[in-house]
N, C-alpha and C. Protein backbone atom coordinates (compact mmCIF):
# COMPACT_ATOMS: atom_id res chain seq x y z
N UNK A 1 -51.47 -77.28 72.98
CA UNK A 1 -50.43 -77.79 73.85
C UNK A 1 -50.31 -79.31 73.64
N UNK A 2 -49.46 -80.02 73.80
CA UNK A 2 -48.71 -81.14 73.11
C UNK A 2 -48.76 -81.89 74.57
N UNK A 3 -49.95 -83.08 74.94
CA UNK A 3 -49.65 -83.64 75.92
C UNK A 3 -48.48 -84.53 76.57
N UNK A 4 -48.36 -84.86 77.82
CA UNK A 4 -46.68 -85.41 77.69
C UNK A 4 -46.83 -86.35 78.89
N UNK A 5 -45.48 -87.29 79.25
CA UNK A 5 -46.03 -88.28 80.40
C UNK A 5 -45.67 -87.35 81.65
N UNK A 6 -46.83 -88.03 82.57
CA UNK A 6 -45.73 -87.53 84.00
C UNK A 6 -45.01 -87.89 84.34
N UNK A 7 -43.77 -87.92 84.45
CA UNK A 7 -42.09 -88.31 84.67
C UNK A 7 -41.22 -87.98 85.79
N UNK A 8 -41.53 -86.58 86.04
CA UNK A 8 -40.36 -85.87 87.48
C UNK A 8 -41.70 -84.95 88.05
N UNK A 9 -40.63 -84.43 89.27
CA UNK A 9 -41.69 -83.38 89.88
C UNK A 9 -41.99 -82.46 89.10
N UNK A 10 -41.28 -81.82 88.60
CA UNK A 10 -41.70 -80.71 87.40
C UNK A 10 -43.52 -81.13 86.97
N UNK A 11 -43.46 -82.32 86.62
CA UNK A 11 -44.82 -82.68 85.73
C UNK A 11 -45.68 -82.47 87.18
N UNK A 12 -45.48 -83.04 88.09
CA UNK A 12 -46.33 -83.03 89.22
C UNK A 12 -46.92 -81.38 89.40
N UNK A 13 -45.71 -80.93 89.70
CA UNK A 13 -45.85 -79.17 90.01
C UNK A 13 -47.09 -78.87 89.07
N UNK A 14 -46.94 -79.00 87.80
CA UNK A 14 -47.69 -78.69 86.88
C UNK A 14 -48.98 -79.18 86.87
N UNK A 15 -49.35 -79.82 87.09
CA UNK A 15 -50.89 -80.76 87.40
C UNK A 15 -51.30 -80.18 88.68
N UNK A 16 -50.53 -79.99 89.61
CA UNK A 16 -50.82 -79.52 90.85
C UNK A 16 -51.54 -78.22 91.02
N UNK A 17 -50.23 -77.44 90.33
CA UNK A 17 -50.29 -75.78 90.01
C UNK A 17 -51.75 -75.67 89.12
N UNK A 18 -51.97 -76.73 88.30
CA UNK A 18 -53.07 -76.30 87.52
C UNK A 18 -54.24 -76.45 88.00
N UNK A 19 -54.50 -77.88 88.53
CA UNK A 19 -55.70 -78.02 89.37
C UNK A 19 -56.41 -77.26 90.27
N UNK A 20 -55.35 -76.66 90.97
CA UNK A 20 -55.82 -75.71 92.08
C UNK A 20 -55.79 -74.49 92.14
N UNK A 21 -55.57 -73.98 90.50
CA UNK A 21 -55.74 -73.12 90.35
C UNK A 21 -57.37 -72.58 89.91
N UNK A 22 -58.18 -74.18 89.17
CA UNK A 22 -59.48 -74.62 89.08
C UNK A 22 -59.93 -74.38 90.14
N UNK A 23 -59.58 -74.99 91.07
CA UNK A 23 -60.49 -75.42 92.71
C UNK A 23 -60.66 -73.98 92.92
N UNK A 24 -59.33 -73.12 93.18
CA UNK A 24 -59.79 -72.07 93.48
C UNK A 24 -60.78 -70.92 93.31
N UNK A 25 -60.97 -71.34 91.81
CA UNK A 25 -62.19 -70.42 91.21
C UNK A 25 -63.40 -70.88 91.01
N UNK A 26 -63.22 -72.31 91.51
CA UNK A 26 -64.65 -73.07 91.19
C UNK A 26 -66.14 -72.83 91.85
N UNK A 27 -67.19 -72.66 91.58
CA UNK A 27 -68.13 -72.46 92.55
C UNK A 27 -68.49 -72.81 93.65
N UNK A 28 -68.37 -74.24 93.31
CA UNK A 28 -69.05 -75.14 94.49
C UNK A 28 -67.45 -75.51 95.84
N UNK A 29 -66.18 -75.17 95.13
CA UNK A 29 -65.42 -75.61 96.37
C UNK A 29 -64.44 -74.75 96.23
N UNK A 30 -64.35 -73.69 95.58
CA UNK A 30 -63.42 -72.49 95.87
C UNK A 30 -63.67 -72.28 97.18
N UNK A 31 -64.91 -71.16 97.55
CA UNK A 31 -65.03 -70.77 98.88
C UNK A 31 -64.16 -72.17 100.23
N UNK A 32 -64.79 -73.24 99.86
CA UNK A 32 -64.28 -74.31 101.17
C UNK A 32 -62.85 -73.94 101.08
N UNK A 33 -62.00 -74.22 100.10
CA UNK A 33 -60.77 -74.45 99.79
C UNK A 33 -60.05 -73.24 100.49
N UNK A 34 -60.45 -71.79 99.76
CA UNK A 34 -59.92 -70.79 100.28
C UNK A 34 -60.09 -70.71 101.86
N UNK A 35 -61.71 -71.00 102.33
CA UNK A 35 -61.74 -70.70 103.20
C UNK A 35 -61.04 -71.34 104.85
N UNK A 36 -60.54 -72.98 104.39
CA UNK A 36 -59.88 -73.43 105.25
C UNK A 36 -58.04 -73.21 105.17
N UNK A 37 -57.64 -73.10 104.06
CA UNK A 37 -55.91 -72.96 103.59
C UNK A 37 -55.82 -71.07 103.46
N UNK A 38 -56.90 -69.97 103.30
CA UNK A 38 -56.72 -68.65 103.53
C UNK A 38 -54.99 -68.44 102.92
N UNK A 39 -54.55 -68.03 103.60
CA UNK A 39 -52.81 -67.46 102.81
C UNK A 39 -51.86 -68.24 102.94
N UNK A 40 -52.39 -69.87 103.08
CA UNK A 40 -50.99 -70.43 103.45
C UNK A 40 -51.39 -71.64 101.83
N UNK A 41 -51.71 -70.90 100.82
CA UNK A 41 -51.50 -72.11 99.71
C UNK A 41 -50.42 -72.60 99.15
N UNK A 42 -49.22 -71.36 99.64
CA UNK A 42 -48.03 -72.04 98.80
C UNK A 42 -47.01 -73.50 100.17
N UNK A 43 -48.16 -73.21 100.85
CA UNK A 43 -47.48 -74.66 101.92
C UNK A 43 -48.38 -75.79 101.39
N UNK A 44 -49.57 -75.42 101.04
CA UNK A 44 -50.57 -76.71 100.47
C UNK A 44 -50.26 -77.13 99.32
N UNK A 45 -49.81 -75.89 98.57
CA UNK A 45 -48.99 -77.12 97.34
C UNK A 45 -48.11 -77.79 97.36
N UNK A 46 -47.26 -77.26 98.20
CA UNK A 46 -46.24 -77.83 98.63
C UNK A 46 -46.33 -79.25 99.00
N UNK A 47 -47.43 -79.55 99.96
CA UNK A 47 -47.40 -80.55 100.31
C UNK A 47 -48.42 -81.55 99.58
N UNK A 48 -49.01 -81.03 98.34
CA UNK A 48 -49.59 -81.95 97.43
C UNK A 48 -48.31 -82.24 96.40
N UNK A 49 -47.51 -81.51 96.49
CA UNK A 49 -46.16 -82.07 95.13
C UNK A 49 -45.94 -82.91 96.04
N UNK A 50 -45.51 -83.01 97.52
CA UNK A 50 -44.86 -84.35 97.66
C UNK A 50 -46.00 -85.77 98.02
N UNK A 51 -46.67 -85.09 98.01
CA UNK A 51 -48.32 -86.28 98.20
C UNK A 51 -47.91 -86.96 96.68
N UNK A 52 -48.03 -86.42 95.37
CA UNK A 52 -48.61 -86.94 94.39
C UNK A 52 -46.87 -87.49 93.79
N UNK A 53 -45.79 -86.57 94.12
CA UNK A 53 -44.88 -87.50 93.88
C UNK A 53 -44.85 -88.92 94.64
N UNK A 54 -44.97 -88.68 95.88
CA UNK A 54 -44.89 -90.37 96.39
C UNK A 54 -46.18 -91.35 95.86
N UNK A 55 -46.98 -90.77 95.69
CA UNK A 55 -48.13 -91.55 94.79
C UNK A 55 -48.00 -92.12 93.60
N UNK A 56 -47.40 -91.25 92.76
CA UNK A 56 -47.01 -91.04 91.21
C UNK A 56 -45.64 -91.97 90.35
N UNK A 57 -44.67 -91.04 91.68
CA UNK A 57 -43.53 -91.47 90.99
C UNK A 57 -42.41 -92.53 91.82
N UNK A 58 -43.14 -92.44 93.34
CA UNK A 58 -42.56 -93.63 93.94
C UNK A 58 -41.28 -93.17 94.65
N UNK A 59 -41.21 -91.80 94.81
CA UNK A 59 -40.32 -91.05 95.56
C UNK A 59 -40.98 -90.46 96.75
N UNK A 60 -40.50 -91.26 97.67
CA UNK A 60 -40.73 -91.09 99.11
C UNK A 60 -40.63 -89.90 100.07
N UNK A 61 -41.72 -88.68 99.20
CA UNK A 61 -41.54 -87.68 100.27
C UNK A 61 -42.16 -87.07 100.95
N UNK A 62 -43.51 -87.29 100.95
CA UNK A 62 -44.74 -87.24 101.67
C UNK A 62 -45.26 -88.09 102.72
N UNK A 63 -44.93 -87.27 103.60
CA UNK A 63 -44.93 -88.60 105.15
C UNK A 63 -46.28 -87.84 106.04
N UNK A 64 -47.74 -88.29 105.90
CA UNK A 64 -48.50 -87.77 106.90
C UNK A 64 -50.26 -88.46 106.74
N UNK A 65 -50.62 -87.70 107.05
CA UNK A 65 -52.21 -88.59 107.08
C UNK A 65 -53.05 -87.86 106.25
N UNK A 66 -53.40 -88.14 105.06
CA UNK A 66 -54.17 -86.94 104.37
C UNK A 66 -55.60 -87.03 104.41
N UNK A 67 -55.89 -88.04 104.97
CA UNK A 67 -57.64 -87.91 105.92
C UNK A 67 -57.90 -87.00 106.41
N UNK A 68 -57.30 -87.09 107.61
CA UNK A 68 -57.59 -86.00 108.68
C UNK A 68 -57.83 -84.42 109.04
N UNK A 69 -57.05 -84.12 107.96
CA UNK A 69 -57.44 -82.41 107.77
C UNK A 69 -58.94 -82.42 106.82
N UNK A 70 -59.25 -83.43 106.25
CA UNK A 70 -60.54 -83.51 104.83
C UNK A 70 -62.00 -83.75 106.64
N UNK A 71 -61.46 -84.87 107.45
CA UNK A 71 -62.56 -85.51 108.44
C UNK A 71 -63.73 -84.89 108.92
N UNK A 72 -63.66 -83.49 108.91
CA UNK A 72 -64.58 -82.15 109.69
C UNK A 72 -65.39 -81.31 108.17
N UNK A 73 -64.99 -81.39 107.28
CA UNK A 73 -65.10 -80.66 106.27
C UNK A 73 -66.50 -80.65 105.62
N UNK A 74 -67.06 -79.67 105.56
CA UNK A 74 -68.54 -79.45 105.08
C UNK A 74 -68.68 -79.74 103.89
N UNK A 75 -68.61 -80.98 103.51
CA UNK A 75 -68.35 -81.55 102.28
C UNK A 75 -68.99 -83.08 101.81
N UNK A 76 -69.77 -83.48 100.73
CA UNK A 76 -70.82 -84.59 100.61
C UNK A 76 -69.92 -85.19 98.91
N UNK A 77 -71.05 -85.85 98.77
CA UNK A 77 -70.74 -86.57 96.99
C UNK A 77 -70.79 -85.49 96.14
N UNK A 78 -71.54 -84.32 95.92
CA UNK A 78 -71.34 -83.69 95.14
C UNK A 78 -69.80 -82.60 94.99
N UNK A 79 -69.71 -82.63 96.23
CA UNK A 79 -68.03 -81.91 96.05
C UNK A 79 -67.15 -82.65 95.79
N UNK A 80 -66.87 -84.39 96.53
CA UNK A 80 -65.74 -85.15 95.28
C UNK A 80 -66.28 -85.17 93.72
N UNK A 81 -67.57 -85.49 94.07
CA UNK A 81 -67.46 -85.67 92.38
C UNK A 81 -67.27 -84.18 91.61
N UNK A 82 -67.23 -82.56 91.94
CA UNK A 82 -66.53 -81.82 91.08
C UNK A 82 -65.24 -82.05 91.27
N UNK A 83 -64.32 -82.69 92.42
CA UNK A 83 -63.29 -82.39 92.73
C UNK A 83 -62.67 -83.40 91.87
N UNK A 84 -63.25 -84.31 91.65
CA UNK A 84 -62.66 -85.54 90.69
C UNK A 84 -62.84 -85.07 88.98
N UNK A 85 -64.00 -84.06 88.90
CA UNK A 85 -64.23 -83.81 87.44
C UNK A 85 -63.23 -83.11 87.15
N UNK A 86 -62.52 -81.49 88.12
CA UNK A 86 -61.62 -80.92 87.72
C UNK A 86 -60.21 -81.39 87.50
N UNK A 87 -60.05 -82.59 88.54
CA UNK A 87 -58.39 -82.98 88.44
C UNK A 87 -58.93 -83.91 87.24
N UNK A 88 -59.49 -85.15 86.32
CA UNK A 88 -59.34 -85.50 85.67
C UNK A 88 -59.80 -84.52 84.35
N UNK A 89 -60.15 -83.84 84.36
CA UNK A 89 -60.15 -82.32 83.29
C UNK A 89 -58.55 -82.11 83.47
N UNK A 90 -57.90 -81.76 84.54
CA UNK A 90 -56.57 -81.20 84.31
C UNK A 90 -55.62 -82.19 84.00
N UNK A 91 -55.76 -83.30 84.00
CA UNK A 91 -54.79 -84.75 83.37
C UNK A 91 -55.15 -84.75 82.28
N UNK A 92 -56.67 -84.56 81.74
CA UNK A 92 -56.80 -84.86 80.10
C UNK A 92 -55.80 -84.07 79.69
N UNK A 93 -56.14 -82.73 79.74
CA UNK A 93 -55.92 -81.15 79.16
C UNK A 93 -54.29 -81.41 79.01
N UNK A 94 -53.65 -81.80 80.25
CA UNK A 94 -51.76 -81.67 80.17
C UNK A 94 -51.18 -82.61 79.92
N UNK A 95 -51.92 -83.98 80.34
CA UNK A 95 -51.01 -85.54 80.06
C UNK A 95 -51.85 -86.58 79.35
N UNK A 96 -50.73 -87.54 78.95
CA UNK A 96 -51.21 -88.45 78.70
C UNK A 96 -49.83 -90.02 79.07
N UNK A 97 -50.62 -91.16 79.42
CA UNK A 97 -50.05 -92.30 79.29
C UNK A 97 -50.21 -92.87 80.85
N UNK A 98 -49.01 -94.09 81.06
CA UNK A 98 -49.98 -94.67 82.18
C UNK A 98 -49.98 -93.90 83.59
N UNK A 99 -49.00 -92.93 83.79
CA UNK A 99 -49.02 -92.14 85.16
C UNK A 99 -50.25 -91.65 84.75
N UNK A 100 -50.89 -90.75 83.95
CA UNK A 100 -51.79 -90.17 84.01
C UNK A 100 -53.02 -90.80 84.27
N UNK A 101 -52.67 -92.52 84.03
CA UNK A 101 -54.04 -92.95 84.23
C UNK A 101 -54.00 -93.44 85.36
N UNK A 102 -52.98 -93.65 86.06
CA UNK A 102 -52.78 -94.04 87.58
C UNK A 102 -53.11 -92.82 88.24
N UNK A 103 -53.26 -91.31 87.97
CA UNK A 103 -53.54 -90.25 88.91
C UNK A 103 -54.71 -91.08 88.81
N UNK A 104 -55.58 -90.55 87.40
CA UNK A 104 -57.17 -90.91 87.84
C UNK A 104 -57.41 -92.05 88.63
N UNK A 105 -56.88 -92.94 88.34
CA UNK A 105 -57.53 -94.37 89.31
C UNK A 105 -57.13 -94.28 90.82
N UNK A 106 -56.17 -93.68 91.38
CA UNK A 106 -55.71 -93.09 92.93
C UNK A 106 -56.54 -92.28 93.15
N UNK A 107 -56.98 -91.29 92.44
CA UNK A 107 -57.68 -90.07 92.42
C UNK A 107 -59.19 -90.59 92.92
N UNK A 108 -59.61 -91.60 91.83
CA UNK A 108 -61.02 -91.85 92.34
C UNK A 108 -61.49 -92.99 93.71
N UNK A 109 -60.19 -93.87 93.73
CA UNK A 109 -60.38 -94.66 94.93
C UNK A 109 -60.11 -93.79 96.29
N UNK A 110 -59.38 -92.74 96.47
CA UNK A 110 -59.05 -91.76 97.32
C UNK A 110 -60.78 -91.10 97.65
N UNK A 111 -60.98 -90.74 96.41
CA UNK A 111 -62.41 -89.44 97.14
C UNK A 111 -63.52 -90.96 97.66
N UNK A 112 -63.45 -92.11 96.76
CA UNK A 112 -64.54 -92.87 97.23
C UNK A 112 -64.49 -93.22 99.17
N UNK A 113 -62.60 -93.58 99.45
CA UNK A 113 -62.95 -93.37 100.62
C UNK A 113 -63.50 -92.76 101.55
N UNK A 114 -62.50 -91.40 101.41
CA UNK A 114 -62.52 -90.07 102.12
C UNK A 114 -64.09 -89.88 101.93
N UNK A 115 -64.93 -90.36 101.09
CA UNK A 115 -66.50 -89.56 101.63
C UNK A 115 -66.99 -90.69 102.38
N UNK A 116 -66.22 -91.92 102.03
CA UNK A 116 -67.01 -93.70 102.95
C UNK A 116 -66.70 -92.84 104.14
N UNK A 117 -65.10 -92.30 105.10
CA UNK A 117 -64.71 -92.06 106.07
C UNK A 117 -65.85 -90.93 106.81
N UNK A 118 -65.56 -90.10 106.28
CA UNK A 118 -66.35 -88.57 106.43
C UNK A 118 -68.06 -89.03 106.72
N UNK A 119 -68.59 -89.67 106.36
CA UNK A 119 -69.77 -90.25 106.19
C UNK A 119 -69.80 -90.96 107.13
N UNK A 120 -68.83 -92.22 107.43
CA UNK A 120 -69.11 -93.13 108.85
C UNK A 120 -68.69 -91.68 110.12
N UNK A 121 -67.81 -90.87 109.93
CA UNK A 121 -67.79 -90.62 111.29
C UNK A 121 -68.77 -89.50 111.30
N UNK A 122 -69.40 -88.95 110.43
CA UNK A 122 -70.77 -87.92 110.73
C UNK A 122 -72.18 -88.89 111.66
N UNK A 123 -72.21 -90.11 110.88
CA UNK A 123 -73.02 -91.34 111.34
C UNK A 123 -73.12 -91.84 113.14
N UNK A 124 -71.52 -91.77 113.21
CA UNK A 124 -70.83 -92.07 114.61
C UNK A 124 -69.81 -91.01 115.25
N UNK A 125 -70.97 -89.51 115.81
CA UNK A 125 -69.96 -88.91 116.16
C UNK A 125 -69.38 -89.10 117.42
N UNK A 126 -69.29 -90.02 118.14
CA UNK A 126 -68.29 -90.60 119.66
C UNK A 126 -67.58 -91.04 118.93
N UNK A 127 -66.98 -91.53 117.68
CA UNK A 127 -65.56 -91.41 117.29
C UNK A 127 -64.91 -90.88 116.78
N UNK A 128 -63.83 -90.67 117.41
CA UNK A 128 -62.82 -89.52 116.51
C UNK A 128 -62.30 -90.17 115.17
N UNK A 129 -62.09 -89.52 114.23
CA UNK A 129 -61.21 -89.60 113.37
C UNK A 129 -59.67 -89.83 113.48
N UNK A 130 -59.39 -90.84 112.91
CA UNK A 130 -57.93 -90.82 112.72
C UNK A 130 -56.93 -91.19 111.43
């Protein structure tokens, strides 16, 4: 397969569609994945095409907090770091150029938070997440 840039949603769909099609079978975070999204994945992709388009391509269509559903989640360093190995496995594998290298670098400053977050509020549970 002939790598290509990411350009429109189409490319997004495709990175999306592929990744999580990984997650889903993966050992260590299939079960989580399935077990919190169960039959509603074609709304979760949904709402990762417009996450990674407004990330990506600068089209404004993802309006929400993507912390907050991750905040509770039985989840440490070893699950971003597969979760970061499979999506930058699925950017090598389909793309190449600078969107692709802007997923990875969003990609990895994203999980570094989300486990800083997840981590302070396990530390301090009298605060809620927001």
């Amino acid at each position: 397969m002939t790598k290509k840039e990411i350009l429109n949603l189409e490319d997004i769909k495709l990175l999306v569609d592929t990744f999580y099609s990984k997650i889903r079978e993966d050992q260590l975070l299939g079960h989580i994945f399935n077990g919190v999204i169960q039959d509603r994945w074609p709304v979760h992709l949904e709402k990762m095409y417009r996450f990674w388009q407004t990330v990506l391509l600068e089209d404004h269509t993802y309006f929400g907090s993507p912390f907050l559903p991750h905040a509770k989640l039985p989840i440490g360093v070893e699950h971003f770091e597969q979760w970061l190995h499979l999506f930058y496995q699925t950017i090598d594998e389909l793309f190449t150029g600078d969107k692709a290298n802007e997923a990875k670098l969003r990609s990895g400053k994203m999980a570094k938070m989300f486990l800083s977050k997840i981590e302070y509020y396990r530390n301090n549970p009298s605060v809620t997440p927001m």
